[in-house]
Structures are given as structure tokens and as C-alpha cells.
Protein backbone atom coordinates (compact mmCIF):
# COMPACT_ATOMS: atom_id res chain seq x y z
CA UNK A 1 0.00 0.00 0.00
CA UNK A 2 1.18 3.14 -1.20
CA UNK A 3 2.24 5.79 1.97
CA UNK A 4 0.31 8.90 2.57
CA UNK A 5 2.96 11.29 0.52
CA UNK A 6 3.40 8.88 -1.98
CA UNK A 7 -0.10 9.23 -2.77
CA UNK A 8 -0.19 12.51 -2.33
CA UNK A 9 2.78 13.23 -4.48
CA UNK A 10 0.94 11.22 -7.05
CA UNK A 11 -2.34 13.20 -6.33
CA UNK A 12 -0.88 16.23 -6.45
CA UNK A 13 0.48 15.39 -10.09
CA UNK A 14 -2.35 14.14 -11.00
CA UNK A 15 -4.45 17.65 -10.39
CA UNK A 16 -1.73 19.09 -12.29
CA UNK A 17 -1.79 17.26 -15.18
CA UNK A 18 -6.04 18.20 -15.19
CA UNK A 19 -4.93 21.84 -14.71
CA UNK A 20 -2.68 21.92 -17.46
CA UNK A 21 -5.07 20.05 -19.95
CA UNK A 22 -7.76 22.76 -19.13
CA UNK A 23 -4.88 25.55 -20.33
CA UNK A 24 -4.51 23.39 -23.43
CA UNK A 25 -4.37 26.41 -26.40
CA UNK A 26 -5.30 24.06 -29.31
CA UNK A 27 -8.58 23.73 -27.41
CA UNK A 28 -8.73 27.08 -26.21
CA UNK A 29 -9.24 28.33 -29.94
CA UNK A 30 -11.55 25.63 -30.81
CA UNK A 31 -13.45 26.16 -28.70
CA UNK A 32 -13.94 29.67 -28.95
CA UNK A 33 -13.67 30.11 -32.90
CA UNK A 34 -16.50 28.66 -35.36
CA UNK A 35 -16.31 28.97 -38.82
CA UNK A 36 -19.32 28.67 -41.00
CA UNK A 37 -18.64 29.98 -45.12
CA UNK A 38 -17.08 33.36 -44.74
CA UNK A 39 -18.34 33.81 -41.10
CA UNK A 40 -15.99 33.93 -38.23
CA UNK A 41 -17.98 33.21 -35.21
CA UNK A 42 -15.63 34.17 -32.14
CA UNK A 43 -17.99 33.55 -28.70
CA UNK A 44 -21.01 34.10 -31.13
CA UNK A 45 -19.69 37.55 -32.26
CA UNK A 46 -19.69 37.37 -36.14
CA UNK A 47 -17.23 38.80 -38.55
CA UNK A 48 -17.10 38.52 -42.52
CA UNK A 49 -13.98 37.22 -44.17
CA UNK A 50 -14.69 38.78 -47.48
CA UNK A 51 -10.79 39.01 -48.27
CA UNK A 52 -7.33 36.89 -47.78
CA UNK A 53 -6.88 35.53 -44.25
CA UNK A 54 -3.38 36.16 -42.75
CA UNK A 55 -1.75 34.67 -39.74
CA UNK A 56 0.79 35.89 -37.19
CA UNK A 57 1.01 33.53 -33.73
CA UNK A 58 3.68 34.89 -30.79
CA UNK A 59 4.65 33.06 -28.01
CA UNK A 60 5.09 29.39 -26.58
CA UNK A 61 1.68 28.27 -27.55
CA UNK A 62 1.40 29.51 -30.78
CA UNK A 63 2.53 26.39 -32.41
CA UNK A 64 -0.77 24.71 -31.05
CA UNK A 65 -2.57 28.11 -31.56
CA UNK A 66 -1.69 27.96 -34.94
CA UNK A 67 -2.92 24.15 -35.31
CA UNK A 68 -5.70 25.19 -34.28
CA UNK A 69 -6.67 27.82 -36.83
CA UNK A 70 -5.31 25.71 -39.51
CA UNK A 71 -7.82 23.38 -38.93
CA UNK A 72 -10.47 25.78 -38.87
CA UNK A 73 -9.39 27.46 -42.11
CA UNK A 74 -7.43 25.50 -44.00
CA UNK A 75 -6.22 26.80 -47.59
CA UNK A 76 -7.99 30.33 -46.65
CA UNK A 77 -4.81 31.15 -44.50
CA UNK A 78 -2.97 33.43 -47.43
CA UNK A 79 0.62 33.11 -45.12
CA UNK A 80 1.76 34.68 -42.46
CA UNK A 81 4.51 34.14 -39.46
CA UNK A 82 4.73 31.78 -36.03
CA UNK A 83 7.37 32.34 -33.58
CA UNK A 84 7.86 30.73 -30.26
CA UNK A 85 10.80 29.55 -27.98
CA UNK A 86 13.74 27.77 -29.12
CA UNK A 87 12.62 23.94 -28.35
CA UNK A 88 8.92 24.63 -28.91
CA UNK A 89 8.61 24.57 -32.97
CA UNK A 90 8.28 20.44 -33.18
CA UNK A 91 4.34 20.64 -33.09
CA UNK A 92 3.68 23.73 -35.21
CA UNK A 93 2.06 23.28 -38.30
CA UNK A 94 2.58 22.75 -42.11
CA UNK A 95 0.82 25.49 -43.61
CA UNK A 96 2.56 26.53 -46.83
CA UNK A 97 3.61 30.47 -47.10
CA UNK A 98 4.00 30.62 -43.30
CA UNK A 99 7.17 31.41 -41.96
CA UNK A 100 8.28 29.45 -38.40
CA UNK A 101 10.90 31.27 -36.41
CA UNK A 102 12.31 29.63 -32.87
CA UNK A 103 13.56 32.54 -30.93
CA UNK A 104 14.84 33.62 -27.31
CA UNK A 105 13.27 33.64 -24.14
CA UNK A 106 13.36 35.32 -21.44
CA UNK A 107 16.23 37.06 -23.34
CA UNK A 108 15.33 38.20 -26.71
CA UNK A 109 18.06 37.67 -29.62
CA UNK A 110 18.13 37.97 -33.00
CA UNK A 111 15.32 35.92 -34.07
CA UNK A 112 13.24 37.61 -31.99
CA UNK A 113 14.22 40.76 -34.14
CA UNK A 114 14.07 39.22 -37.10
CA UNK A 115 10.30 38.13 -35.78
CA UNK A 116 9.49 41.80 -35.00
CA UNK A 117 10.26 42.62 -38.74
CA UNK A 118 8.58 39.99 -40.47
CA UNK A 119 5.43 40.67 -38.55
CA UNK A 120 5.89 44.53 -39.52
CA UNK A 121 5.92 43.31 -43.12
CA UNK A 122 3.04 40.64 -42.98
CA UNK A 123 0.94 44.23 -41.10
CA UNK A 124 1.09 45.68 -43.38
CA UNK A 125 0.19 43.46 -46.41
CA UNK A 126 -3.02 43.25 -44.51
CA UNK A 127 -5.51 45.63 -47.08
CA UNK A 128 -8.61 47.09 -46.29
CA UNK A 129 -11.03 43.82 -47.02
CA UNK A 130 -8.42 40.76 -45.00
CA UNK A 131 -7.93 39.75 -41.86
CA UNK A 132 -4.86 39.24 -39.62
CA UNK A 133 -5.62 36.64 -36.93
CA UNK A 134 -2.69 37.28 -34.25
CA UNK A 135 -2.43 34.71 -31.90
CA UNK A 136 -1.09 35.56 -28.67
CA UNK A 137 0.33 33.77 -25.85
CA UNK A 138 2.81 34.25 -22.69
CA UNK A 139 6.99 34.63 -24.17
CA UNK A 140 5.58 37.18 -26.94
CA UNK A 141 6.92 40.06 -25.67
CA UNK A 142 10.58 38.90 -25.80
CA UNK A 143 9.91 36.09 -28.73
CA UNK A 144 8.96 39.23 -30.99
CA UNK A 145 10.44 42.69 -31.05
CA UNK A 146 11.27 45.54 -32.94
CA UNK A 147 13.10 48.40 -30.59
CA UNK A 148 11.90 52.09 -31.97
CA UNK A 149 14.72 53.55 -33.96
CA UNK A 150 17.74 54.35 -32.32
CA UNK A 151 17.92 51.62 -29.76
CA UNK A 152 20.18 48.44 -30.68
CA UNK A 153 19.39 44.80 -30.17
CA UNK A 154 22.03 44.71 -27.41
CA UNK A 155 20.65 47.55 -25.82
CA UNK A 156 17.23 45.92 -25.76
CA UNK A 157 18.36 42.66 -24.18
CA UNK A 158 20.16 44.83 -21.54
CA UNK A 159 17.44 46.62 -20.82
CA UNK A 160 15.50 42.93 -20.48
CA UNK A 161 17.91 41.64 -18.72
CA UNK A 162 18.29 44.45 -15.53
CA UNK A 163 14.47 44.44 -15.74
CA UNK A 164 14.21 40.45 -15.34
CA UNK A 165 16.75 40.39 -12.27
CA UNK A 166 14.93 43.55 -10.57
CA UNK A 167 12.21 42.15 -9.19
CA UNK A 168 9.63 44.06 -11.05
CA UNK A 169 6.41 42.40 -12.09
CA UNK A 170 5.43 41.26 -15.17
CA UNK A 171 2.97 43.49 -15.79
CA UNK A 172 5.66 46.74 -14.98
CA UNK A 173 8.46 44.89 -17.09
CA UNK A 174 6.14 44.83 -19.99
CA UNK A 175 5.61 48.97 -19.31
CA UNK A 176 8.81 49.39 -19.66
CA UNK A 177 9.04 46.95 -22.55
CA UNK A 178 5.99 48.74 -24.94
CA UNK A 179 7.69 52.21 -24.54
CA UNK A 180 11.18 51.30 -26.52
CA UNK A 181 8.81 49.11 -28.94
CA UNK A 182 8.14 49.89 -31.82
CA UNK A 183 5.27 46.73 -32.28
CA UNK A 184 4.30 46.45 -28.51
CA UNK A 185 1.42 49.05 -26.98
CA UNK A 186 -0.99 48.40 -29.65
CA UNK A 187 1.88 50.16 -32.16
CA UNK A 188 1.21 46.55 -34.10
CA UNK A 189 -2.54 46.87 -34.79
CA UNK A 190 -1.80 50.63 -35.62
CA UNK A 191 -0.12 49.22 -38.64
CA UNK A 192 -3.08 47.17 -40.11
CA UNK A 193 -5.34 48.68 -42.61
CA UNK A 194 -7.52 45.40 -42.60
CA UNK A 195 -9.62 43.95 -39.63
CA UNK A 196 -7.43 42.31 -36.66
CA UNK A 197 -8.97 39.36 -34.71
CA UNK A 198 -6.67 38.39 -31.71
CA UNK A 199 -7.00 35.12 -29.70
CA UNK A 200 -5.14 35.49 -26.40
CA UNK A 201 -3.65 33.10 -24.03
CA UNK A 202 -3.68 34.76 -20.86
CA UNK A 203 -0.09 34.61 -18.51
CA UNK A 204 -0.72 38.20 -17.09
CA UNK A 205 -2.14 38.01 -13.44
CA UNK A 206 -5.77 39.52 -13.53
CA UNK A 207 -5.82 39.03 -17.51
CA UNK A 208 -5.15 42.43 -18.91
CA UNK A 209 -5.18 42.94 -22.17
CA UNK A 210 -2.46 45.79 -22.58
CA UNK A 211 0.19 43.68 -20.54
CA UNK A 212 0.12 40.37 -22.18
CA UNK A 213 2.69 39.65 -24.47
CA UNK A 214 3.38 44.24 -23.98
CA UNK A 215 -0.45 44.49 -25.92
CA UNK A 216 0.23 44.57 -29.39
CA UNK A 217 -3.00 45.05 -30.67
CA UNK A 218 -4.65 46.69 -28.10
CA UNK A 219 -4.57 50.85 -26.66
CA UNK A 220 -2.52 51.16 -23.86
CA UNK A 221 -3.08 52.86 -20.22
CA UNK A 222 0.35 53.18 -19.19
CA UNK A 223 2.53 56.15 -20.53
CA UNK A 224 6.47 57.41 -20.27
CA UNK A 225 5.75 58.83 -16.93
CA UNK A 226 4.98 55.05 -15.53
CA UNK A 227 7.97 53.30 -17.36
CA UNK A 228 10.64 55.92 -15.60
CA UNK A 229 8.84 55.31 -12.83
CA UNK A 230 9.19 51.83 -12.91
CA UNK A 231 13.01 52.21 -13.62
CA UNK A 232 13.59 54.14 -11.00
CA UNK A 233 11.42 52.24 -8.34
CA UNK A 234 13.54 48.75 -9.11
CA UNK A 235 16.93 51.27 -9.00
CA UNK A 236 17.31 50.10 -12.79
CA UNK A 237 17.15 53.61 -14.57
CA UNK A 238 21.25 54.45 -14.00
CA UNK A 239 22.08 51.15 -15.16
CA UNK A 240 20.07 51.43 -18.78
CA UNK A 241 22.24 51.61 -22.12
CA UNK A 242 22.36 55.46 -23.29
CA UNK A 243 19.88 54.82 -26.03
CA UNK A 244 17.09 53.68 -23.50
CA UNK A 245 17.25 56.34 -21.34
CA UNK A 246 17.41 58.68 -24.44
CA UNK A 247 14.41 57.62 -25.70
CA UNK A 248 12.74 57.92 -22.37
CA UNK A 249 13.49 60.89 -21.94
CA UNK A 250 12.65 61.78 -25.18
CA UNK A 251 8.97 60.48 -24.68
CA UNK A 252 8.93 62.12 -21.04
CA UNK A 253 9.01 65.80 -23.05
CA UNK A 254 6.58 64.36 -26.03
CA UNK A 255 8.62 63.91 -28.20
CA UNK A 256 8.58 60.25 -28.60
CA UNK A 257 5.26 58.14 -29.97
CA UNK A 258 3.06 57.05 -27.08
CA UNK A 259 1.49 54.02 -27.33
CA UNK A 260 -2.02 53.41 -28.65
CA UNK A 261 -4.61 55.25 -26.49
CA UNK A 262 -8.03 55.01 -27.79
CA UNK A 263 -9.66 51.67 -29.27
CA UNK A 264 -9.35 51.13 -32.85
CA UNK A 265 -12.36 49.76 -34.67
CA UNK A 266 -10.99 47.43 -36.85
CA UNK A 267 -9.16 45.33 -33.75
CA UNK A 268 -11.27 43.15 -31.89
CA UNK A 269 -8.99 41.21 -28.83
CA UNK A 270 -10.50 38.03 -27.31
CA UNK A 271 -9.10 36.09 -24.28
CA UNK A 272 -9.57 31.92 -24.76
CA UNK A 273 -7.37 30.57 -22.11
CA UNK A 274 -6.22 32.07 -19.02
CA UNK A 275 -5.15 30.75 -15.49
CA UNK A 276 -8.58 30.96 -13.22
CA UNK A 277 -9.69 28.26 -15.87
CA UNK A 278 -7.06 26.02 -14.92
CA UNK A 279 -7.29 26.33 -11.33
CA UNK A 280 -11.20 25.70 -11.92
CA UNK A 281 -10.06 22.52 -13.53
CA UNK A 282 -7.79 21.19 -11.22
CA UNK A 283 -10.35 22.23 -8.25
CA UNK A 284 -12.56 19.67 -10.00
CA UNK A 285 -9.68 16.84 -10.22
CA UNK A 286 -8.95 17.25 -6.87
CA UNK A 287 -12.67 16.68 -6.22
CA UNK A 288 -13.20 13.78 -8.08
CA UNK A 289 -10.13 12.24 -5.91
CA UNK A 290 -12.32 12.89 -2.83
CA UNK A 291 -10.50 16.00 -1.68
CA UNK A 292 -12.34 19.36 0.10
CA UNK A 293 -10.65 21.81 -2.20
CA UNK A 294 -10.46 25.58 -2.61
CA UNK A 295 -8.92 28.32 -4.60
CA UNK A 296 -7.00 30.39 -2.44
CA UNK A 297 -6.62 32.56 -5.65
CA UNK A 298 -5.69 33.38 -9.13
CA UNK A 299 -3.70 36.42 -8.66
CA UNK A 300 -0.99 35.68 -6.05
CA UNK A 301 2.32 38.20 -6.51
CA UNK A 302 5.19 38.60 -4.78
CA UNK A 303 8.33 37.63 -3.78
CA UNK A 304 8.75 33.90 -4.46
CA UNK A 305 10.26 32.91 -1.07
CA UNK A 306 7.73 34.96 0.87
CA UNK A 307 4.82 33.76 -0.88
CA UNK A 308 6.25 30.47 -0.14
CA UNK A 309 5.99 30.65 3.68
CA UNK A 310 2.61 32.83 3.47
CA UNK A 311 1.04 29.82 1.49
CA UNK A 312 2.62 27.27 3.66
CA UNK A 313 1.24 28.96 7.12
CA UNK A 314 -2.17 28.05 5.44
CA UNK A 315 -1.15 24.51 4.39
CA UNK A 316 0.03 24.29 8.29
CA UNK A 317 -3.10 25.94 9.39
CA UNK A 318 -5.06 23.07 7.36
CA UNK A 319 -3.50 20.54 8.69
CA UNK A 320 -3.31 21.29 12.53
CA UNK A 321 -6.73 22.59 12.80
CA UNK A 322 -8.80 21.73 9.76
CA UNK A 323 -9.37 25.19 8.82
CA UNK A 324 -9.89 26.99 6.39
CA UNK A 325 -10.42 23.42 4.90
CA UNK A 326 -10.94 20.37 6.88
CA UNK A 327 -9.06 17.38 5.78
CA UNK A 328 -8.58 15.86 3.16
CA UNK A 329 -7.98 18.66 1.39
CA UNK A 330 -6.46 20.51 -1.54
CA UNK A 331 -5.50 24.57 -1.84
CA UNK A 332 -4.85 26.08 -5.17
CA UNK A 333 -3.48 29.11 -6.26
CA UNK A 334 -2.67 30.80 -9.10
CA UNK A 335 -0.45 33.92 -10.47
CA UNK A 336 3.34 35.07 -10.91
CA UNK A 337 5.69 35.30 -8.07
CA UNK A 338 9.06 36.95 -8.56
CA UNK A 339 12.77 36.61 -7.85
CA UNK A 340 15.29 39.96 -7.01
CA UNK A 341 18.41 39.10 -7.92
CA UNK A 342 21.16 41.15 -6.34
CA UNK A 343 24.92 39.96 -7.90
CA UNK A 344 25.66 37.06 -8.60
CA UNK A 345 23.00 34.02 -8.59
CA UNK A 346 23.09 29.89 -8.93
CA UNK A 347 20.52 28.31 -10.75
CA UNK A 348 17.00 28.47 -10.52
CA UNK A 349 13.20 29.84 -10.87
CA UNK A 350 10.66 31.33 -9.14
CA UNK A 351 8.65 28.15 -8.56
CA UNK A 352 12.16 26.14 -7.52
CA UNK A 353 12.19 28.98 -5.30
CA UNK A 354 8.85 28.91 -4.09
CA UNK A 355 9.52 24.86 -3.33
CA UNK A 356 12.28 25.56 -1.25
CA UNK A 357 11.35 28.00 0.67
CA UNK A 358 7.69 26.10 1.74
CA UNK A 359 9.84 23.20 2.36
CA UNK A 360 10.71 24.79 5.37
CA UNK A 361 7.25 25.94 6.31
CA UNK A 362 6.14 22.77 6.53
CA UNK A 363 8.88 20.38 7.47
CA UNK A 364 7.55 17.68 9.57
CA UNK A 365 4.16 17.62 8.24
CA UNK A 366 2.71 14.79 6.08
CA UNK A 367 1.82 17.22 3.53
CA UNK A 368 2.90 17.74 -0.28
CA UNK A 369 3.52 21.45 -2.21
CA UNK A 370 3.99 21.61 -5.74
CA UNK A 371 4.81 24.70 -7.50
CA UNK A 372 5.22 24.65 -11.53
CA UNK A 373 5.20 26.83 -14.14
CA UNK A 374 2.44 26.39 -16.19
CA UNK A 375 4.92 26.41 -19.76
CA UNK A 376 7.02 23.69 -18.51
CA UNK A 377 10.24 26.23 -18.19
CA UNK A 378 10.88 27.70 -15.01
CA UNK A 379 13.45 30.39 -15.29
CA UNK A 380 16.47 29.65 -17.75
CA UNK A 381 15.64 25.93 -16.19
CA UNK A 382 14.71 22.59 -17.99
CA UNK A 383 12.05 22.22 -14.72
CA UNK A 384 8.95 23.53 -14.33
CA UNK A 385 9.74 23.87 -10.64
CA UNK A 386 9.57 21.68 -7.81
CA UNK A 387 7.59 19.57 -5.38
CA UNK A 388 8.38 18.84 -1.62
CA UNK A 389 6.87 17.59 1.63
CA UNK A 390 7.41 17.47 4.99
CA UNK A 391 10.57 15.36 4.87
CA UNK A 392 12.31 17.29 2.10
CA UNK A 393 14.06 19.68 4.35
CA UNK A 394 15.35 17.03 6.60
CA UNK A 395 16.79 15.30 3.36
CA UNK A 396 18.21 18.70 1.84
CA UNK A 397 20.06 18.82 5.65
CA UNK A 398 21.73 15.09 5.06
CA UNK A 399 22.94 16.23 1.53
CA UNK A 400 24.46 18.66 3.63
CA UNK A 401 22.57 21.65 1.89
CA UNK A 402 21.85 25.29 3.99
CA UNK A 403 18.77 25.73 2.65
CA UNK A 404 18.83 29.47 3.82
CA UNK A 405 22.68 30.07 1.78
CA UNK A 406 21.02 28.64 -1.18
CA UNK A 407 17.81 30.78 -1.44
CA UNK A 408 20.63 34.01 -0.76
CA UNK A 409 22.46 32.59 -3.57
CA UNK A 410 19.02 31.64 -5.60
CA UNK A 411 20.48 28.25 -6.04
CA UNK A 412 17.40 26.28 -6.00
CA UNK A 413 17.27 24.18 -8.77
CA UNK A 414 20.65 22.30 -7.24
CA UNK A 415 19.77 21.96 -3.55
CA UNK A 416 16.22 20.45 -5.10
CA UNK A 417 17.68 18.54 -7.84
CA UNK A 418 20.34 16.55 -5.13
CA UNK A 419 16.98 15.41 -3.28
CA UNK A 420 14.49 14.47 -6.15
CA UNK A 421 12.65 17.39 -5.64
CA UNK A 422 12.69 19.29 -9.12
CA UNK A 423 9.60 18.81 -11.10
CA UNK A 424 10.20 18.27 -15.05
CA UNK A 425 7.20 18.11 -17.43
CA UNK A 426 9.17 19.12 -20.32
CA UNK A 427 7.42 21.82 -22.76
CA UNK A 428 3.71 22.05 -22.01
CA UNK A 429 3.18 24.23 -24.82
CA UNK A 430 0.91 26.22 -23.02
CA UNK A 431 1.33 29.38 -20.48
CA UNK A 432 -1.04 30.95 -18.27
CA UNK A 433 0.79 31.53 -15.27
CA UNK A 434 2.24 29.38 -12.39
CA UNK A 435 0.31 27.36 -10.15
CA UNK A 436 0.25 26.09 -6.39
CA UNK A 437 -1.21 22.86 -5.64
CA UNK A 438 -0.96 21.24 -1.92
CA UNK A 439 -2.40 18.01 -1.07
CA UNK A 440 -3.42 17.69 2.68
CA UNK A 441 -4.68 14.11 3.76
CA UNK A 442 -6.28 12.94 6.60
CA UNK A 443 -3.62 12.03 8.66
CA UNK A 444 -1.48 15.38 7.92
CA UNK A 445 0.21 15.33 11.46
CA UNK A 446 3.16 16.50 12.56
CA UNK A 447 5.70 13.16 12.47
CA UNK A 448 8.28 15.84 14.07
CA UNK A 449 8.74 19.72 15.55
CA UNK A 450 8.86 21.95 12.79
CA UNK A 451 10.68 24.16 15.06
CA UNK A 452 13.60 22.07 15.45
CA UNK A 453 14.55 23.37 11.87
């Protein structure tokens, strides 16, 4: 008979694996898309195709995006461009005249330039009676780039880079982002003289439009004032290349393009995937397995290691007192934790992070925490982040690992990795987010003192 964390572990997998298929963005367009002659039914909105069909898809699900609308349309797609992350091409489809570009993520490169200008060109071969369908999912906003004139390549990935490492949110990274773009902040759809239909994969906590993927086909709320701002918040603004801070400053005394500020009638922006429908999914797994489960909620933020012992005072709560949730039970949450990096850093992501952190929080406790990215990539990683229980930190101290050194040193893909406790699902070719799952059983007791650690 299987022991209570092995089934757990397995449990806790298991409601994973349901969460994940929910986020699934071949279905997520099939489901929302019908297509009946030259009707586009999108959530029983209707528009007429009377011209050629184009096709740009940006991120890590746009290979399965694209699969999607190829099977809907067929022959009617005229050509157009996919890019995604390096790794992520293998299930895109065959659809002649459309160009498939691998590119870099979380750090742009090249092909992510190159992206930015083939999707400039394929905008504007868009005439007055077609339609560009842009497909949008979470990576997009490194994966495809143009920088507005004067700003290098290198001095875009710098930029990325400080901004990554600062501990800034997504949603004030991609602020930053849209206001050196020259595609990003709805400066895309601005482009297009023909009708644009986007179908968005959600990986922005609270699903705003504007921030995933920096909003290229959608107006924008945030100006110049918010990206210095930002810069100077995070204590990134004296570190930005010359050219950066140029152009912000530039922009700061109107002198610069703004992003898009008022709606444009021929772009119509849909969202068919996002994380709240994955957590509803794996709520329902873990019912079905006989669990009492809740969503704690869909738009946790914060610092990962912090988060980490927040969520885990709950998981203790849960099992010492059976509340909020009596036993058995399951917690869920959903959103995007961070990392600050200060210096130098090991190896690691902000789930890995978030794993061994609540591996302290709960050490003695017959209780399992998993913490995954929902794309399979956690950080510049091959996990999607890690799973541990209540004997995890008592292994990490026989492999002789400080837990507390390595979270300093954000080294938390090795001190998990020499106890078993990464957690690799290879690409998932999906994003919405990361996600929290802990499985409480019955018997959740304490088998030691947490204090003693």
C-alpha cells in the first residue's frame, strides 16, 4: 500500500496534469472560434472574411494556436509568421507560405528581431477587405520585437535583462518593454489597414489585455511617466544603455510616440485561455479524488520565497486545525511570483524557489507542495519547478545543503535537484501563469517539531 505522501505526491500530479489540460491552447481556440462559409464566429460575435486571411502567432503556444486555426481554415490562410521559444517549434504546423521562427526567451536575440520585422511586413500586407488573426500567448513580448529607432538589439536585451533580475512584475516589465517598442502598446494593430482578430492566451495576473505579451494590438493605459517610474522604483534607470534612457526621456518631453490610447475599430482582442480556468479545472480533479478543495486565488504576486511561507502557514493551518479546509484537502493558487536578484545568482526559478522556501514551512508535516510553471520552463531551467513535503528539508540537511545560503544565492534548482525534488514536465506548450497545488490528507500530522529546523 502506497504511503500517505506517496499518494499525495501522485495526487498532487495528477491535479496538475487536469490543470494543465484545461490551459490546453489548441482547445482554447476551438473552442472559442467557429467557422461557417465566410463567417468567423468568435464567442457568437460574427465577422465577414470577405478578403485573404493572414496569420501571425507569438509566443510558446502559438505552435498549437496555430494548429488550431489551420484546422479551422485551412487553404484560406494566405501566409503569415509563427514564432515561439527555441525547443517549442516540433508541433507547429505545415501550412505553406507561413514562416516558423524559434527565438529567445526570457532574453530576446536575433530571431526575436528578425520576428518583429517579419510581422511589420506581414501588417502591413493586410488591405482594407483581409484579416490578420494574431495569436497571442505568454513569451511574446521577448519572442517578438522591434526596438523604436535608435535603440540596438544589445541595448534591448540589456534593458530585459536588468528588468528580469529587478524584481519588477510582469505586468511593470512589460511597461517598460511597450515604450522602446516599436510593435508592442498596440503600435502593431496601428499598422493594419484590414480587420485584426486576436485570440489570447492569458499569462498576465488579472488578464489584462495591454500587458500580455506588452499588448500589441490593443490601446494602452500606461505612458512614459509610468515606465521611468518603474526604472527608478527597481533602482534600474542608472544602469540602462544610453539609447534607453534617451528615448525615455525623449517620450517624457513628447517627443517620442506614445502608445495606442483610444480603441481602434478594426481590432477586436478576445481572451480563450487564461489561469482561473485552470485552477477551476484542477479544483474539480482534486474533487473527483475525494479532496475538500479551494482556490486560495488566481492572482498571487510577490516575492517567491515569501509567498512560499505565506502559502505554507495556510497549508500548516489546514493541517493542525482543519481550517480553512478540513481534511482531506487541496489549496490552489494561481499567479506570478518573482525573484530579485542582487549579484551574482546559482541556478534556478521562481517556482524552484517557491519549493524551497515552503519546504521549510512545513517540514515535519505529512503534507505535499507543488509549484510549476504552467509552460514547462521555469526560469532559464529545464524544470517547471519543484515539489516537496514534509521530509524534504530534513533530506536537503543530510545532503548537507543550507537551505537558507542557497535561497541568498538563488540556487534552488541544485539543492532540489540533489533530493528528487525538481519537477520536469518538459514543454507544455501552453502558459497561463504558475500554479500552487498542496495536497493535505487525513492524517497530515506532525511526524516531528517543525521548530527544530
Amino acid at each position: 500500500m502506497p504511503s500517505k505522501l506517496s499518494k499525495a505526491k501522485a495526487d498532487a500530479l495528477s491535479i496538475l496534469d487536469a490543470a494543465l489540460k484545461a490551459a490546453d491552447p489548441y482547445l482554447a481556440v476551438r473552442n472559442a472560434v467557429e467557422v461557417e462559409g465566410d463567417i468567423l464566429r468568435i464567442f457568437g460575435e460574427e465577422f465577414e472574411s470577405r478578403g485573404r486571411v493572414y496569420l501571425l502567432a507569438l509566443g510558446k503556444a502559438a505552435c498549437a494556436m496555430s494548429r488550431a486555426v489551420a484546422d479551422l481554415l485551412g487553404e484560406r490562410i494566405e501566409g503569415g509568421v509563427i514564432v515561439t521559444k527555441y525547443g517549442y517549434a516540433e508541433n507547429c504546423p505545415d501550412i505553406p507560405n507561413i514562416r516558423v521562427i524559434e527565438a529567445g526567451h526570457p532574453v530576446p536575440d536575433e530571431n526575436s528581431l528578425l520576428a518583429g520585422k517579419f510581422g511589420v511586413e506581414l501588417a502591413k500586407k493586410v488591405g482594407p477587405e483581409d484579416i490578420i488573426i494574431v495569436l497571442i500567448s505568454g513569451g511574446g513580448s521577448a519572442l517578438f520585437l522591434l526596438p523604436e529607432e535608435g535603440i540596438s538589439l544589445g541595448d534591448k536585451i540589456r534593458t530585459n535583462e536588468l528588468l528580469l533580475k529587478s524584481g519588477a512584475k510582469i505586468a511593470e516589465i512589460n511597461t517598460v518593454r511597450k515604450h522602446i517598442s516599436a510593435v508592442k502598446g498596440g503600435k502593431l494593430a496601428k499598422r493594419v489597414r484590414g480587420m485584426v482578430i486576436s485570440l489570447i492566451l492569458s499569462d498576465v495576473v488579472g488578464d489584462p489585455l495591454e500587458a500580455i505579451a506588452s499588448g500589441p494590438t490593443v490601446k494602452d493605459p500606461t505612458t512614459f511617466q509610468d515606465a521611468y517610474r518603474i526604472l527608478k522604483l527597481y533602482n534600474v534607470w542608472e544602469k540602462l544603455p544610453e539609447s534607453v534612457r534617451r528615448h525615455i526621456e525623449r517620450g517624457l518631453r513628447g517627443e517620442a510616440e506614445e502608445t495606442l490610447k483610444e480603441d481602434l475599430p478594426n481590432a477586436h482582442n478576445f481572451i480563450v485561455g487564461s489561469n482561473s480556468l485552470a485552477c477551476e479545472a484542477a479544483k474539480r480533479k482534486a474533487e473527483e479524488l475525494g479532496y475538500n478543495p479551494e482556490i486560495l486565488t488566481t492572482t498571487l504576486e510577490g516575492e517567491a520565497r515569501e509567498v512560499a511561507l505565506a502559502v505554507g502557514s495556510i497549508v500548516e493551518e489546514i493541517a493542525g486545525y482543519d481550517r480553512p479546509l478540513r481534511k482531506p484537502a487541496v489549496l490552489i493558487a494561481g499567479g506570478e511570483w518573482t525573484v530579485t536578484i542582487e549579484g551574482e545568482a546559482g541556478l534556478g526559478g521562481p517556482n524552484q524557489e517557491f519549493a524551497l522556501s515552503v519546504a521549510r514551512k512545513i517540514a515535519g508535516l505529512k503534507v505535499v507542495i507543488l509549484a510549476a510553471d504552467s509552460d514547462g520552463t521555469d526560469g532559464p531551467t529545464d524544470a517547471a519547478g519543484g515539489i516537496v513535503d514534509g521530509e524534504t528539508l530534513e533530506k536537503l540537511k543530510k545532503a548537507g545543503i543550507d537551505v537558507g545560503e542557497a535561497l541568498k544565492r538563488h540556487d534552488s534548482y541544485r539543492a532540489l535537484e540533489r533530493v528528487g525534488a525538481l519537477l520536469k514536465t518538459g514543454p507544455t506548450g501552453t502558459n497561463v501563469n504558475s500554479l500552487v497545488i498542496a495536497v493535505v490528507p487525513d492524517s497530515a500530522v506532525h511526524s516531528r517539531n517543525p521548530r527544530d529546523y
